[in-house]
C-alpha atoms as a PDB file:
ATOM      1  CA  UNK A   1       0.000   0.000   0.000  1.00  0.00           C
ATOM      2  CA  UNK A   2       1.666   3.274  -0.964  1.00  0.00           C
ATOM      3  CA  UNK A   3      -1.213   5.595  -0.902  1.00  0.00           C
ATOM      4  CA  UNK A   4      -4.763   6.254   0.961  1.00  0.00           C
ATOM      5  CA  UNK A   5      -3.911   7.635   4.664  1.00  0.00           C
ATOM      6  CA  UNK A   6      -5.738   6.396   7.411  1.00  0.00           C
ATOM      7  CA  UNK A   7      -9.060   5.634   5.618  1.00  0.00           C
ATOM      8  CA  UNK A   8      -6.934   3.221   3.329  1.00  0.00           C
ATOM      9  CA  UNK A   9      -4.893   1.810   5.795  1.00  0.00           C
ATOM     10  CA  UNK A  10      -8.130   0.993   8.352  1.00  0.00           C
ATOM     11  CA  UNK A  11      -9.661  -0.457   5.683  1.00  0.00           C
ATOM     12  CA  UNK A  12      -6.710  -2.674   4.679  1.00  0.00           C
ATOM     13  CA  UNK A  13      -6.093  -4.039   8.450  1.00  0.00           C
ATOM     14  CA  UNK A  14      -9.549  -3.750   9.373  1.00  0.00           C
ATOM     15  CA  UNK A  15      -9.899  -7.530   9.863  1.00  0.00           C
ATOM     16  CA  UNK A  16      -6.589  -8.083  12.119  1.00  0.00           C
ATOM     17  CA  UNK A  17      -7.486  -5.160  13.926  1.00  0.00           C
ATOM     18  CA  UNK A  18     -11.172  -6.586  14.730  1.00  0.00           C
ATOM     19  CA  UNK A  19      -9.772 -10.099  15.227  1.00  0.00           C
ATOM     20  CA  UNK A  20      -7.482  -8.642  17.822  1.00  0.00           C
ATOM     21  CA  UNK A  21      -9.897  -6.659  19.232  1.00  0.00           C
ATOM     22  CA  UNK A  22     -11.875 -10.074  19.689  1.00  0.00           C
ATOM     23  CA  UNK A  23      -9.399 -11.947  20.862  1.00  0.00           C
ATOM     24  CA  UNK A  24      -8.610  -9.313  23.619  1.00  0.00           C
ATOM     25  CA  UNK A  25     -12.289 -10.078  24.517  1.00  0.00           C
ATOM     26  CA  UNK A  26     -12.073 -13.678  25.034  1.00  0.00           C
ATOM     27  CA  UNK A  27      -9.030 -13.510  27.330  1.00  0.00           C
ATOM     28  CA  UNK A  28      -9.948 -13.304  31.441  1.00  0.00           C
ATOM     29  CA  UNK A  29     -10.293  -9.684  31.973  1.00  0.00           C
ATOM     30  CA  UNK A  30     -10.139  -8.626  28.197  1.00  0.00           C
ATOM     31  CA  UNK A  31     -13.597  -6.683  28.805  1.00  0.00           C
ATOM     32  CA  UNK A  32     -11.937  -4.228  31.095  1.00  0.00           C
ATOM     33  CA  UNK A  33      -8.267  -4.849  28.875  1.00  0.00           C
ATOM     34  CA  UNK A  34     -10.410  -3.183  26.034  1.00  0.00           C
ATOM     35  CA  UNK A  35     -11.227  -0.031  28.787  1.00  0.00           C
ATOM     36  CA  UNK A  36      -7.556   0.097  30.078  1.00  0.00           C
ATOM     37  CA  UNK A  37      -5.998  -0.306  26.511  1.00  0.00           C
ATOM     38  CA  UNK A  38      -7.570   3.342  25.415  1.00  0.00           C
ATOM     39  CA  UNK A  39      -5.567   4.888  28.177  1.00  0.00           C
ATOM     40  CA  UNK A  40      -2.414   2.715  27.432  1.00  0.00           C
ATOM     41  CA  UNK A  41      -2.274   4.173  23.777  1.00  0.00           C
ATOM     42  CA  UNK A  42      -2.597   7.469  25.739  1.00  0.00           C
ATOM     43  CA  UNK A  43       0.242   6.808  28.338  1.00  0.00           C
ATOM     44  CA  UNK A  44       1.793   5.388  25.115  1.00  0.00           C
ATOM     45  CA  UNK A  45       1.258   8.820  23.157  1.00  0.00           C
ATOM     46  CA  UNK A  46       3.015  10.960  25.821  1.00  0.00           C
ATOM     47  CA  UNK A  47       6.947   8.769  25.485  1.00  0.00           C
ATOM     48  CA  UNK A  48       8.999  11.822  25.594  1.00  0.00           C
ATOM     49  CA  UNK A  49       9.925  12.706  22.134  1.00  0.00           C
ATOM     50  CA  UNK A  50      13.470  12.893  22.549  1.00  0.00           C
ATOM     51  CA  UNK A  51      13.862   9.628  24.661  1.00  0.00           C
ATOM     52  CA  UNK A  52      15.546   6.824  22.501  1.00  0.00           C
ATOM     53  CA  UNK A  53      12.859   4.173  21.538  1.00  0.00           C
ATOM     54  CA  UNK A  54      13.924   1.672  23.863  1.00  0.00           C
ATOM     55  CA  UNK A  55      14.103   3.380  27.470  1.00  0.00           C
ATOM     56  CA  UNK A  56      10.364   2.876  28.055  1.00  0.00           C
ATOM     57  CA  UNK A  57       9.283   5.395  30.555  1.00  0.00           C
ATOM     58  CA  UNK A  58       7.423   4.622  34.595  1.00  0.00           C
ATOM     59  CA  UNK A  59       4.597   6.059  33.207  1.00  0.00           C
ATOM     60  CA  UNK A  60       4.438   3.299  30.332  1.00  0.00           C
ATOM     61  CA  UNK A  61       5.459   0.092  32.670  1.00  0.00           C
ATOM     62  CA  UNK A  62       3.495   1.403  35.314  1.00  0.00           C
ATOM     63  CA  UNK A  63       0.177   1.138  32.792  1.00  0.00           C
ATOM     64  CA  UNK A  64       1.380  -2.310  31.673  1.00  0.00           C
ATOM     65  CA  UNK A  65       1.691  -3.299  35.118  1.00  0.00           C
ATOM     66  CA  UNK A  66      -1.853  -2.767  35.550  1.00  0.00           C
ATOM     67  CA  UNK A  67      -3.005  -4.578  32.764  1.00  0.00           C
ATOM     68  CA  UNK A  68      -1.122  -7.676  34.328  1.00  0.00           C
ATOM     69  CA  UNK A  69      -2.853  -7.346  38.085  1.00  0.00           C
ATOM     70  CA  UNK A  70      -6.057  -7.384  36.183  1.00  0.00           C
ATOM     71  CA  UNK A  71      -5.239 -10.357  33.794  1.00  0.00           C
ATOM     72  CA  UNK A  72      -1.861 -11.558  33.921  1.00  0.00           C
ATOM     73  CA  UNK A  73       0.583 -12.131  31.122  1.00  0.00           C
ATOM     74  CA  UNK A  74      -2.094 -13.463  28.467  1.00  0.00           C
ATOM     75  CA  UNK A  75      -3.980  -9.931  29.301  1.00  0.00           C
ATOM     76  CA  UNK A  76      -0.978  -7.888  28.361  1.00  0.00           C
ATOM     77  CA  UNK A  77      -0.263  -9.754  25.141  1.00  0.00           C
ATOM     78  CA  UNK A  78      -3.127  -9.247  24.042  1.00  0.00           C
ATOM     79  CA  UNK A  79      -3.723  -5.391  24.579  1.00  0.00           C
ATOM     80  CA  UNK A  80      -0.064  -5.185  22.979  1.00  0.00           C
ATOM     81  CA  UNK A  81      -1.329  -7.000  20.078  1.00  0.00           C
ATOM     82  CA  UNK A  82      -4.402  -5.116  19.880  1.00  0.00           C
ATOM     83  CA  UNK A  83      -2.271  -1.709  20.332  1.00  0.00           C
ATOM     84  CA  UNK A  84      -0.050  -2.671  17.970  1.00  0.00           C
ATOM     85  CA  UNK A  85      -2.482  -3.141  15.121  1.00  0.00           C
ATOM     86  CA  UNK A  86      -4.920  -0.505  16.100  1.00  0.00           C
ATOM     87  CA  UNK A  87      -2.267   2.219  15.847  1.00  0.00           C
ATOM     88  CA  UNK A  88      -1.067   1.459  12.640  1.00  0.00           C
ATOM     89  CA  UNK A  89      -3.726   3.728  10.511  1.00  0.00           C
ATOM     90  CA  UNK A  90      -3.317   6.680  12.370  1.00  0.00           C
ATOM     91  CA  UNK A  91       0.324   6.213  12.190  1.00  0.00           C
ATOM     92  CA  UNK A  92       0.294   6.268   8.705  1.00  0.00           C
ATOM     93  CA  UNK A  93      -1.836   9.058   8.135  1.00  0.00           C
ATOM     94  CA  UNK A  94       1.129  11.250  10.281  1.00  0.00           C
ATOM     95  CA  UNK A  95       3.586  10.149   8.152  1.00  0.00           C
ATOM     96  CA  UNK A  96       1.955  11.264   4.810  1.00  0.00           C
ATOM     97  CA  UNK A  97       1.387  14.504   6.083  1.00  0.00           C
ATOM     98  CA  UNK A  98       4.805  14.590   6.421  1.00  0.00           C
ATOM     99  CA  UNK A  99       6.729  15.335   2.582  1.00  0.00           C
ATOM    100  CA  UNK A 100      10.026  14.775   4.007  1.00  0.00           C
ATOM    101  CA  UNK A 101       9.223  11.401   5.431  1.00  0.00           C
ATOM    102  CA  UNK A 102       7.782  10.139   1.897  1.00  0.00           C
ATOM    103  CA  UNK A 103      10.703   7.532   2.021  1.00  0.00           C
ATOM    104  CA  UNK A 104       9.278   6.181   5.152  1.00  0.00           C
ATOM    105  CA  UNK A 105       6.161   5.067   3.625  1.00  0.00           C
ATOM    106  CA  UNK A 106       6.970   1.938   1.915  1.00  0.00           C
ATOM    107  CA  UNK A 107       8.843   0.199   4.884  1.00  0.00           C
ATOM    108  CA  UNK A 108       6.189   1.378   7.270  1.00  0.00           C
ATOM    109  CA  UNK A 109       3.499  -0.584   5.342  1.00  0.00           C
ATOM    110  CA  UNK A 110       5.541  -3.911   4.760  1.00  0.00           C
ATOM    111  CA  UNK A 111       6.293  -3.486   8.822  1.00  0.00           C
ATOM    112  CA  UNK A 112       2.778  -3.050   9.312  1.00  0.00           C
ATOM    113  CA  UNK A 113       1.830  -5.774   6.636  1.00  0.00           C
ATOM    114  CA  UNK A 114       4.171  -8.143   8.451  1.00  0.00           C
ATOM    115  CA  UNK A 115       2.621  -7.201  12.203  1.00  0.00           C
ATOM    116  CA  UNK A 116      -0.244  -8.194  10.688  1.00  0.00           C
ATOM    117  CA  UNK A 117       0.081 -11.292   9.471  1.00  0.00           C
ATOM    118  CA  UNK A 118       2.383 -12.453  12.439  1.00  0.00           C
ATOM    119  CA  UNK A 119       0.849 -11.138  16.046  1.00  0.00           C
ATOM    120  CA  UNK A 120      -1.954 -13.350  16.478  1.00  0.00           C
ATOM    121  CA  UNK A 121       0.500 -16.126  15.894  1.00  0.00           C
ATOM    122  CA  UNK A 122       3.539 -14.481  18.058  1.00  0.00           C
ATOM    123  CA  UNK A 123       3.474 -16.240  21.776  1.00  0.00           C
ATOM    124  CA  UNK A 124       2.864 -14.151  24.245  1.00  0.00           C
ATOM    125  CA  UNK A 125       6.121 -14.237  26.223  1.00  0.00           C
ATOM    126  CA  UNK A 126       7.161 -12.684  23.179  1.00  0.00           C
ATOM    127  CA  UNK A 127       4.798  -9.272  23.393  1.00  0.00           C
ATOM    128  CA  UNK A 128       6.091  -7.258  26.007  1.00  0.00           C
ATOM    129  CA  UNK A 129       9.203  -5.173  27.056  1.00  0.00           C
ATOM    130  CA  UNK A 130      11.930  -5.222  27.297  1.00  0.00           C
ATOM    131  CA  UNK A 131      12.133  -7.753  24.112  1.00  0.00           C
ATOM    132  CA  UNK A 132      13.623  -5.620  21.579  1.00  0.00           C
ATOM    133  CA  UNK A 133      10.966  -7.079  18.345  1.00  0.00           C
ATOM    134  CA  UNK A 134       8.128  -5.961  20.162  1.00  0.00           C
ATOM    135  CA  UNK A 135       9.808  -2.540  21.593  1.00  0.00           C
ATOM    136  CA  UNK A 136      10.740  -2.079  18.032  1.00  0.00           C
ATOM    137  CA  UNK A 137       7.574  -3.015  16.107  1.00  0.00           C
ATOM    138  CA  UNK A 138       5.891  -0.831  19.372  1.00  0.00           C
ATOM    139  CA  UNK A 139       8.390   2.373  18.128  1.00  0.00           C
ATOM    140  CA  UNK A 140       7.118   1.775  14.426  1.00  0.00           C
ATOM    141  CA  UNK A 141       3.572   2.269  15.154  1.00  0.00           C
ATOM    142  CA  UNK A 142       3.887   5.380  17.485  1.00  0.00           C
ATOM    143  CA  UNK A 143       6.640   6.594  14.895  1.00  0.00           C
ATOM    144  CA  UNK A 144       9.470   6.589  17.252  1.00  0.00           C
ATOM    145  CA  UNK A 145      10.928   4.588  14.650  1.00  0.00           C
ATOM    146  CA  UNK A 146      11.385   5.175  11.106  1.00  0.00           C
ATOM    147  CA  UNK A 147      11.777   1.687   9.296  1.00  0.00           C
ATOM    148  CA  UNK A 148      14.356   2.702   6.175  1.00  0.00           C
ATOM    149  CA  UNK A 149      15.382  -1.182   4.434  1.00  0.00           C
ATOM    150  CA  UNK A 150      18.310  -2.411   6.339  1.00  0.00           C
ATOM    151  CA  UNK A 151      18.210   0.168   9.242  1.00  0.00           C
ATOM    152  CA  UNK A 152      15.645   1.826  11.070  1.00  0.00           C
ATOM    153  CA  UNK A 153      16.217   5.294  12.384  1.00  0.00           C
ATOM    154  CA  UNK A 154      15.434   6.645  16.036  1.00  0.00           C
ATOM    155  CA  UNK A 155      15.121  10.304  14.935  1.00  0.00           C
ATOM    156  CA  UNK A 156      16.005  12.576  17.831  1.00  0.00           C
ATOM    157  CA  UNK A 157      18.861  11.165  20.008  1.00  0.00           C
ATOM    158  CA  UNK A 158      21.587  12.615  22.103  1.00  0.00           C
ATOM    159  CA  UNK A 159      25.279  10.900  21.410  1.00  0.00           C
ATOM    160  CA  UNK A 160      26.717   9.460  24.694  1.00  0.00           C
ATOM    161  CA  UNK A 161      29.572  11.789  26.024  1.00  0.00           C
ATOM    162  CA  UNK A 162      30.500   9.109  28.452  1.00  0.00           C
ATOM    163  CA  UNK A 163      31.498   6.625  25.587  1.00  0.00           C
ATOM    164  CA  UNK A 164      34.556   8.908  24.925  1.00  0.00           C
ATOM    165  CA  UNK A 165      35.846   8.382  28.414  1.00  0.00           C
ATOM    166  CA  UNK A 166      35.673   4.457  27.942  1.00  0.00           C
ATOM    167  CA  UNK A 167      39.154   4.381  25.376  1.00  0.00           C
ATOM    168  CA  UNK A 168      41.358   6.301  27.763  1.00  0.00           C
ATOM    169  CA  UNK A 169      43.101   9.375  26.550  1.00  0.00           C
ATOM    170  CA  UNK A 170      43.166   8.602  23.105  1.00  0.00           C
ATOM    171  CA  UNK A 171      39.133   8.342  23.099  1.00  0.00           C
ATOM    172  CA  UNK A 172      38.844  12.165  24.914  1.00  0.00           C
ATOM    173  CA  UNK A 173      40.684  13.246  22.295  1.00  0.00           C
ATOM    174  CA  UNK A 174      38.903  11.657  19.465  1.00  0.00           C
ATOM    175  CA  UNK A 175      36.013  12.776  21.771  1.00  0.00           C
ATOM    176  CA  UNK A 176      37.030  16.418  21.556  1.00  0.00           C
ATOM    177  CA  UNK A 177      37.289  16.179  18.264  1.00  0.00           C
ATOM    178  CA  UNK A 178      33.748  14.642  16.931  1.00  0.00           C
ATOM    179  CA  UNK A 179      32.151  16.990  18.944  1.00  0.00           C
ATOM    180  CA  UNK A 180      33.730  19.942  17.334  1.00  0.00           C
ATOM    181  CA  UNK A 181      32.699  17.924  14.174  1.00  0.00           C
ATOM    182  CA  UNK A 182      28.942  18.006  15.192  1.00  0.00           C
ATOM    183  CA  UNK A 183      29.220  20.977  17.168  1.00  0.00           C
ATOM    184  CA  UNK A 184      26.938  19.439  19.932  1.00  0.00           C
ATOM    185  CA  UNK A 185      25.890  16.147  20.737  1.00  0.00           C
ATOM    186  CA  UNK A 186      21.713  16.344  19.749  1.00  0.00           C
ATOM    187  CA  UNK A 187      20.494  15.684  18.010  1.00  0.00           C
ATOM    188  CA  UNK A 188      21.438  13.161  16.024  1.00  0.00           C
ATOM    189  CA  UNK A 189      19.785  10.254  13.959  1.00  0.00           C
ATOM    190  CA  UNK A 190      20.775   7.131  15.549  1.00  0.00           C
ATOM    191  CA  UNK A 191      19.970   4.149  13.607  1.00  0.00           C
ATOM    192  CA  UNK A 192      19.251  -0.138  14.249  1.00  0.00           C
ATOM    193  CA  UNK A 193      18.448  -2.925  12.820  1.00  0.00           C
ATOM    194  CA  UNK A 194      15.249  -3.842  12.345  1.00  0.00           C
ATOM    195  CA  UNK A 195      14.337  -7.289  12.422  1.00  0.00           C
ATOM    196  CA  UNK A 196      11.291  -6.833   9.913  1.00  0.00           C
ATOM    197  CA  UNK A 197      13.791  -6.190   7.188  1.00  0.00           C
ATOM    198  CA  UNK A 198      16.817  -8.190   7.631  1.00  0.00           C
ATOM    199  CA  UNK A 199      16.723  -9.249   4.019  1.00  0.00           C
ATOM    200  CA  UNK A 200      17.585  -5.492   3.120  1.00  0.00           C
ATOM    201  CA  UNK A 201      21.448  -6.197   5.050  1.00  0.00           C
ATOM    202  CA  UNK A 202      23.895  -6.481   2.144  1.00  0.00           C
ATOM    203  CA  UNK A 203      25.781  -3.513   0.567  1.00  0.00           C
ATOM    204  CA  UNK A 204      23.129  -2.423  -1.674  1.00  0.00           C
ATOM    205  CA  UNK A 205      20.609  -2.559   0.717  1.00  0.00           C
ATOM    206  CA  UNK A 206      22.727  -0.234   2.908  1.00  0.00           C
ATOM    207  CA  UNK A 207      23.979   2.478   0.088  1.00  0.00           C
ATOM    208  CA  UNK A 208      20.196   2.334  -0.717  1.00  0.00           C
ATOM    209  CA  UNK A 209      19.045   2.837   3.277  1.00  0.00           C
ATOM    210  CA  UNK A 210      21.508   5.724   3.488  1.00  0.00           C
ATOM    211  CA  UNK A 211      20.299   7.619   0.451  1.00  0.00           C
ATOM    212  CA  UNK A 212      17.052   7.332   2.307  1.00  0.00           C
ATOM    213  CA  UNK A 213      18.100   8.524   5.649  1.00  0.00           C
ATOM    214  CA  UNK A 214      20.199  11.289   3.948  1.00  0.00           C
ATOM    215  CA  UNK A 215      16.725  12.606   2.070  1.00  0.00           C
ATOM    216  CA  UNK A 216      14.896  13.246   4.790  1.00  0.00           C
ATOM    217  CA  UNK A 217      17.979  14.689   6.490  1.00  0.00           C
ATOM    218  CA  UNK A 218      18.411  16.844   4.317  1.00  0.00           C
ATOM    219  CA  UNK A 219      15.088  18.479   4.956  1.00  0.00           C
ATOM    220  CA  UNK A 220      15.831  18.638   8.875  1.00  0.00           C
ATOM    221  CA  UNK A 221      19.116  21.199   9.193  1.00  0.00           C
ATOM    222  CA  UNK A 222      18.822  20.660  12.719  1.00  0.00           C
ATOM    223  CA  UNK A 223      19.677  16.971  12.773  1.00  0.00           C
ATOM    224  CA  UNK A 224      23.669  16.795  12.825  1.00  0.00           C
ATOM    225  CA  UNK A 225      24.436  13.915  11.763  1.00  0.00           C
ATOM    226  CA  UNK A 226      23.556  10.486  12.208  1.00  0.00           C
ATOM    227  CA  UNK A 227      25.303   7.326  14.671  1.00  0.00           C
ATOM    228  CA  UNK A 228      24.837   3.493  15.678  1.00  0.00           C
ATOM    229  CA  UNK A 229      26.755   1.130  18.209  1.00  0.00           C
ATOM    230  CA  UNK A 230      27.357  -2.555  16.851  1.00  0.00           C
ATOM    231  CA  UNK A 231      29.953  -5.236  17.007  1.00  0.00           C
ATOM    232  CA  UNK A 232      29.815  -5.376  13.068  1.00  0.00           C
ATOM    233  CA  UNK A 233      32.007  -2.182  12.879  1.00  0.00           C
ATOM    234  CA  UNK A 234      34.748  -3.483  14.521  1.00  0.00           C
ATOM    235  CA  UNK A 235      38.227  -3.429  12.111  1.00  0.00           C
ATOM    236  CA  UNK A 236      38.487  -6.926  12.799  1.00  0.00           C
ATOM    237  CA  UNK A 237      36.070  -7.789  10.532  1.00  0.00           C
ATOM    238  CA  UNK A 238      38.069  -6.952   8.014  1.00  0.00           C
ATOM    239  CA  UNK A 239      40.046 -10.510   9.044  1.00  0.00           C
ATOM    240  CA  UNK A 240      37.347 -12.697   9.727  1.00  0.00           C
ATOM    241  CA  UNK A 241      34.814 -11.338   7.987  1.00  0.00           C
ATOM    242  CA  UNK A 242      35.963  -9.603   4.646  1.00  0.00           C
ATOM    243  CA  UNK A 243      32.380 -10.229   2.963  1.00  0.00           C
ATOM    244  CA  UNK A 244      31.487  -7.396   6.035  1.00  0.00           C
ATOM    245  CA  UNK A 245      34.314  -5.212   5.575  1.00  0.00           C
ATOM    246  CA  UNK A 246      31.636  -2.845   3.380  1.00  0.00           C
ATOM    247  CA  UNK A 247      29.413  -1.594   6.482  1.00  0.00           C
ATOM    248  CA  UNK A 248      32.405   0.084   7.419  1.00  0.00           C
ATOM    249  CA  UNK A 249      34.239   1.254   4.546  1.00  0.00           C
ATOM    250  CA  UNK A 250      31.795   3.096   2.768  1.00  0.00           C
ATOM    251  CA  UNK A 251      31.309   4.996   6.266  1.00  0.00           C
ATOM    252  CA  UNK A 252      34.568   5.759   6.828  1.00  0.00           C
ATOM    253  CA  UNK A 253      35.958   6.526   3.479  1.00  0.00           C
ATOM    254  CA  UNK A 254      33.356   9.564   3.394  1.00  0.00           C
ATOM    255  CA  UNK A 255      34.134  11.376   6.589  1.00  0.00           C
ATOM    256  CA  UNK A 256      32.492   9.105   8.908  1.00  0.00           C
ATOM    257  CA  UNK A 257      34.709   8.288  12.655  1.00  0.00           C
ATOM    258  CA  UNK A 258      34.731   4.956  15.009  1.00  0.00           C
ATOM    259  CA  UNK A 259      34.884   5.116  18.484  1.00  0.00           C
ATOM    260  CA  UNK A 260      35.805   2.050  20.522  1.00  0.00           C
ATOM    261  CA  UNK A 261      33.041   1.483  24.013  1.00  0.00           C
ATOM    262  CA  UNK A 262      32.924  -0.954  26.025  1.00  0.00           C
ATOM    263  CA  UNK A 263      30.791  -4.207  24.923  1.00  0.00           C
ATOM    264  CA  UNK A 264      27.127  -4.238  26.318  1.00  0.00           C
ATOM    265  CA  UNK A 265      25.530  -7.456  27.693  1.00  0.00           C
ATOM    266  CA  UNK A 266      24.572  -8.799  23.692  1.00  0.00           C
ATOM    267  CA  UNK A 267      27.947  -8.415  22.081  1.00  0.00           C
ATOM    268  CA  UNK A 268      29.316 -11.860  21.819  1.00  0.00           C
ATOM    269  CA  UNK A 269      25.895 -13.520  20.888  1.00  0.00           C
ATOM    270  CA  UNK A 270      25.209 -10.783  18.522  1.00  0.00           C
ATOM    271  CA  UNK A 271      28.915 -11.271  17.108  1.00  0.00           C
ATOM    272  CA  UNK A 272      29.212 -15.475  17.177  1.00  0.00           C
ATOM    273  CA  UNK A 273      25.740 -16.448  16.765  1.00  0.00           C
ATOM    274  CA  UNK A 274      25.300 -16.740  12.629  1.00  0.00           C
ATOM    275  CA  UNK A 275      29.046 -17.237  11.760  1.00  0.00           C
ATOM    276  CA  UNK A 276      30.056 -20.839  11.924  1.00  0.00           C
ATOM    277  CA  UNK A 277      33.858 -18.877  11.258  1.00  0.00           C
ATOM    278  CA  UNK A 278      33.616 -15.991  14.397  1.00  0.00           C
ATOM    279  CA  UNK A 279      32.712 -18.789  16.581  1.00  0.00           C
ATOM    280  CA  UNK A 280      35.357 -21.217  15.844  1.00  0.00           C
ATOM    281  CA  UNK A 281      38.095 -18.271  15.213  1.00  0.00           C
ATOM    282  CA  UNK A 282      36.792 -16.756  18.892  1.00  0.00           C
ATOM    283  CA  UNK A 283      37.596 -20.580  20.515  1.00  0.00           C
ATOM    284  CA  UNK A 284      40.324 -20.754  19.413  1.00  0.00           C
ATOM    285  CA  UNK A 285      41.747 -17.349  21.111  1.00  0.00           C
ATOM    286  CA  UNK A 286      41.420 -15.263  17.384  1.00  0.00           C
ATOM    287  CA  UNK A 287      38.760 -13.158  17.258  1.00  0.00           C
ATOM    288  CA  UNK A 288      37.247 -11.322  20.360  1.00  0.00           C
ATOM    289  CA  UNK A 289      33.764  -9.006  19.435  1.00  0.00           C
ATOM    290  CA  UNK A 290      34.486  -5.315  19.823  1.00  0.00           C
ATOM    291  CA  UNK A 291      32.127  -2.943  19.977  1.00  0.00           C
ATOM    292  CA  UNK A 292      32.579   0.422  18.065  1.00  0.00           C
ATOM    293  CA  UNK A 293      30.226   3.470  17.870  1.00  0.00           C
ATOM    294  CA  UNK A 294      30.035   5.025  14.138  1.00  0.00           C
ATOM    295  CA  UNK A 295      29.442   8.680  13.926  1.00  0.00           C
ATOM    296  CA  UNK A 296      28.989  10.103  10.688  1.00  0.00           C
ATOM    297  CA  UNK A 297      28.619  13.968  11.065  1.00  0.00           C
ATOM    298  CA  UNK A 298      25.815  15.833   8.677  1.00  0.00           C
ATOM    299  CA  UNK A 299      28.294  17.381   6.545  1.00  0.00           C
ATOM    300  CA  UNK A 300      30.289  14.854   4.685  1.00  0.00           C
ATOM    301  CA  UNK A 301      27.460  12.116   4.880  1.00  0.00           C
ATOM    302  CA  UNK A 302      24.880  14.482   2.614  1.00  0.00           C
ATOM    303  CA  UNK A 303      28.082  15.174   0.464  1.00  0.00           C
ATOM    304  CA  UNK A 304      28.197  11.622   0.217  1.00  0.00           C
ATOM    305  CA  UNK A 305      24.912  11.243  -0.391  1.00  0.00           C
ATOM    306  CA  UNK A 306      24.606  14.385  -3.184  1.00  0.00           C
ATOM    307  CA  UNK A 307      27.281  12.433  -5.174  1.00  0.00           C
ATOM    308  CA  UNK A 308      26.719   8.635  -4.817  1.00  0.00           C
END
C-alpha cells in the first residue's frame, strides 16, 4: 500500500485489527483490557519525544503493570497485540502529512503488513518489554521509529559523552574532536536494525538505506548527523569477515569516525551467533567481538549522499 492515509490503511487491516480486538475479549479480563488499553495508547502517546525508543518510561510500565494485576501475562499480550495493530492507521496518516518522510512510507506498510500477518501467531512471552521485536515493532507504530530497508532510524537522540571516556586518553581526544565535528551532541539520527527487514542487510541494501536517511535529512538542518553502536564495525572484521568489511568502509571513506566502548551485555551472541567462522576463530583465542560506535557527522554524509 503506498497511498490512501488512514481511511486506506483501516480499511486494509480492518480484519486483524477486529480479530485482535476479539481476541482481547475472550481472554480473562479482556472486557476491562479493552477499557484500560484506550488509556495505554494514551500513556503510550506521551513517550517523551526525545527519549531513545527503547528506554520505556514509569509512566508506560506502570500502565502495563496494571493490565497484568487485572489479567496476567495473556492480558498484556493481548492489549499489545491489539495496540499494535490498532495504531497502525493513524500512524500512517502522520507520516503522509509529512513530505520529508515520503521515504518512510513503503517500509512502514511492509512493517505493518508483516505485524499483521504475524501477532496473532507471536506467543505471548514474546509481546512485552523489554524484548527488543516488540519494543521495536511498538516504536514503528507510534513513529518513534522510522523503518528505512536495512536500518531503522530513532530520529532525535543525544550521542553518549560518556562513551569517549571508555578508550582512555586517546578516546577524549577523538572525543574532543567529533564533537567539534557536530558541534553538539543532539540531536542526532541514531539508527538499528530492524528485524522486519533483515533481508535489506547487504551492501546495496545499505547504500540504498543511506540515500534514504540522507533525504529526509536533508530536509531537517537541525539533525547533525547520524550514529549506531554494533559489534559489526569493529576493524576486525576486516580478518574474519571480509564479505562485512563494506558496512564500514563506505562509512569511513566519506568522513564518517569509530569510536571504541565498552561491549554491552549482547555483544558476543550478537557477534558469534550466525558465523560458523567468528565462533570457531573466537575458541580458538582469534577473534574477540568489539564494539565500536560510528558517527557520521551531517556534513560529509549528505556530500556523500549528493554524489553517490
Amino acid at each position: 500500500m503506498t497511498g490512501g492515509g488512514a481511511a486506506g490503511a483501516k480499511h486494509q487491516f480492518e480484519p486483524a485489527i477486529d480479530e485482535a480486538e476479539r481476541a482481547l475479549r475472550a481472554v480473562a479480563g479482556g472486557a476491562r483490557g479493552l477499557e484500560l488499553a484506550e488509556s495505554y495508547r494514551r500513556v503510550l502517546s506521551s513517550w517523551p519525544v526525545d527519549s531513545p525508543y527503547n528506554r520505556v518510561p514509569a509512566e508506560v510500565l506502570a500502565a502495563r503493570d496494571t493490565l497484568r494485576r487485572e489479567g496476567g501475562a495473556s492480558l498484556v499480550a493481548a492489549v499489545h497485540r491489539f495496540v499494535l495493530l490498532a495504531s497502525i492507521p493513524a500512524a500512517r496518516e502522520a507520516l503522509a502529512a509529512q513530505a520529508h518522510l515520503a521515504p518512510v512510507l513503503e517500509w512502514f506498510d511492509s512493517a505493518a503488513a508483516g505485524m499483521a500477518a504475524e501477532l496473532a501467531g507471536t506467543p505471548d512471552e514474546r509481546l512485552d518489554f523489554p524484548l527488543d521485536p516488540f519494543v521495536k515493532d511498538l516504536a514503528v507504530v507510534l513513529r518513534r521509529l522510522w523503518p528505512l530497508g536495512a536500518v531503522g532510524v530513532d530520529p532525535r537522540v543525544r550521542l553518549r559523552r560518556t562513551w569517549f571516556t571508555e578508550d582512555g586518553a586517546r578516546g577524549l581526544l577523538q572525543g574532543a574532536g567529533v564533537l567539534l565535528r557536530l558541534r553538539g551532541t543532539a540531536p542526532l539520527y541514531e539508527i538499528h536494525l530492524y528485524h522486519r527487514h533483515l533481508s535489506e542487510f547487504s551492501e546495496q541494501g545499505w547504500t540504498a538505506c543511506y540515500r534514504r536517511i540522507a533525504q529526509i535529512m536533508g530536509a531537517q538542518p537541525w539533525i547533525r548527523g547520524l550514529f549506531g553502536k554494533t559489534w559489526f564495525w569493529d576493524p576486525a572484521l576486516e580478518r574474519v569477515s571480509p564479505h562485512l568489511a563494506y558496512l564500514r568502509r563506505l562509512p569511513l571513506a566519506h568522513g564518517a569516525i569509530l569510536v571504541r566502548v565498552r561491549n554491552g551485555p549482547h555483544t558476543y551472541v550478537n557477534a558469534l551467533q550466525k558465523s560458523e567462522t567468528r565462533r570457531r576463530l573466537h575458541a580458538a583465542g582469534k577473534y574477540e567481538p568489539q564494539e565500536y560506535v560510528l558517527i557520521w557527522p551531517r556534513r560529509p554524509f549528505l556530500r556523500w549522499a549528493a554524489g553517490a
